[in-house]
C-alpha atoms as a PDB file:
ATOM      1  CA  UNK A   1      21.216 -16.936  -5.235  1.00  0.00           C
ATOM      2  CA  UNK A   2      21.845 -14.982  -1.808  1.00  0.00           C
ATOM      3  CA  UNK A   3      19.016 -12.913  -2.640  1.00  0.00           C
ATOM      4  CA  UNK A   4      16.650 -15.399  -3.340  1.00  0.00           C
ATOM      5  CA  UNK A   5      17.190 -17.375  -0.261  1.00  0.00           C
ATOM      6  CA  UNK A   6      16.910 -13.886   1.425  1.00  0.00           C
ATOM      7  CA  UNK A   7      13.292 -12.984  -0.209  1.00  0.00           C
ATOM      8  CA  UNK A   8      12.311 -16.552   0.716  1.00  0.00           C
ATOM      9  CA  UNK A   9      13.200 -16.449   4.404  1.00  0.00           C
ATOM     10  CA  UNK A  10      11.233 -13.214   4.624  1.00  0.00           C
ATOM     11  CA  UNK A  11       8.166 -14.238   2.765  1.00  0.00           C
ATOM     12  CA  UNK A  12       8.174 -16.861   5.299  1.00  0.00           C
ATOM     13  CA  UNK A  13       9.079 -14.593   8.364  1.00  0.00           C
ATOM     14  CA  UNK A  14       6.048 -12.414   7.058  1.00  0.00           C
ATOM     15  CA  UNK A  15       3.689 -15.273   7.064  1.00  0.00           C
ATOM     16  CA  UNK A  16       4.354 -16.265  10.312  1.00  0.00           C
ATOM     17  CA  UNK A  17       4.141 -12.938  11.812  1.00  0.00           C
ATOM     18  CA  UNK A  18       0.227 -12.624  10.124  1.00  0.00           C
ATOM     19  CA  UNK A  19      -0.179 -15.866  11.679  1.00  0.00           C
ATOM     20  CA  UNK A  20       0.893 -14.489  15.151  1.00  0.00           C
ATOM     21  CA  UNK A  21      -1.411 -11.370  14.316  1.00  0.00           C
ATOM     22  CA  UNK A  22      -4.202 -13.759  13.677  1.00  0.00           C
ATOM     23  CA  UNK A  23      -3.715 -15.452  17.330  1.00  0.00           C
ATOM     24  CA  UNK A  24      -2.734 -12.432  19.142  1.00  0.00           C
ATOM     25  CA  UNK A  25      -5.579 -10.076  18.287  1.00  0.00           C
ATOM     26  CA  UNK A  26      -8.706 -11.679  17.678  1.00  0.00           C
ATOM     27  CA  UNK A  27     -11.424 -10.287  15.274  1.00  0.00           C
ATOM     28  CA  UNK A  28     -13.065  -7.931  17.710  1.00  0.00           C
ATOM     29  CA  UNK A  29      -9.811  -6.127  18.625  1.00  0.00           C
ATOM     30  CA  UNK A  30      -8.840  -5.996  15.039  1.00  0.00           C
ATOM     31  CA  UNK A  31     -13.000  -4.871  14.363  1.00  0.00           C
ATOM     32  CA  UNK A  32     -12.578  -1.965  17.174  1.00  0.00           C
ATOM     33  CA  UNK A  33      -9.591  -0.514  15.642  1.00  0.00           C
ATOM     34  CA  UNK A  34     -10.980  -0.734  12.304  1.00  0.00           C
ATOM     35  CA  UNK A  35     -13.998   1.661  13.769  1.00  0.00           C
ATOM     36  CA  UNK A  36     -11.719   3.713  15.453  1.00  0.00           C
ATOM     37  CA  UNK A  37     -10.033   4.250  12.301  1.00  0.00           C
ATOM     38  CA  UNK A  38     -13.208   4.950  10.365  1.00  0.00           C
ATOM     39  CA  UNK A  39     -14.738   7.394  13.190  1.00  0.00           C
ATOM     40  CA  UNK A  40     -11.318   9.343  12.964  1.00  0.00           C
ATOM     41  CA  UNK A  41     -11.713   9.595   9.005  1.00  0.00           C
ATOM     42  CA  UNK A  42     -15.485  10.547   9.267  1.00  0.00           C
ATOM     43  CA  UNK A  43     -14.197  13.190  12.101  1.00  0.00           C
ATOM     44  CA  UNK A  44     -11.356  14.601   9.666  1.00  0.00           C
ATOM     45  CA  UNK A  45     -14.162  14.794   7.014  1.00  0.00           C
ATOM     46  CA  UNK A  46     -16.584  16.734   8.880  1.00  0.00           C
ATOM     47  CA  UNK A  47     -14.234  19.238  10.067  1.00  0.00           C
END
């Protein structure tokens, strides 16, 4: 029973912190670091 109370309380915790990733950085901060990303794979590739 503990650990079901325990898996609930974090499924929870985790939805709340995507919600405070959803307020804290917008779509173009999340976009730009998603290109960044992508630029560093292409980069990797290349090489």
């Amino acid at each position: 029973m503990g650990k079901a109370n325990f898996s609930d309380k974090f499924k929870r915790d985790r939805s709340q912190v995507g919600l405070a990733a959803r307020i804290y950085f917008p779509d173009e901060f999340l976009t730009s670091i998603r290109e960044k990303a992508a630029r560093t794979a292409r980069s990797d590739c290349v090489r």
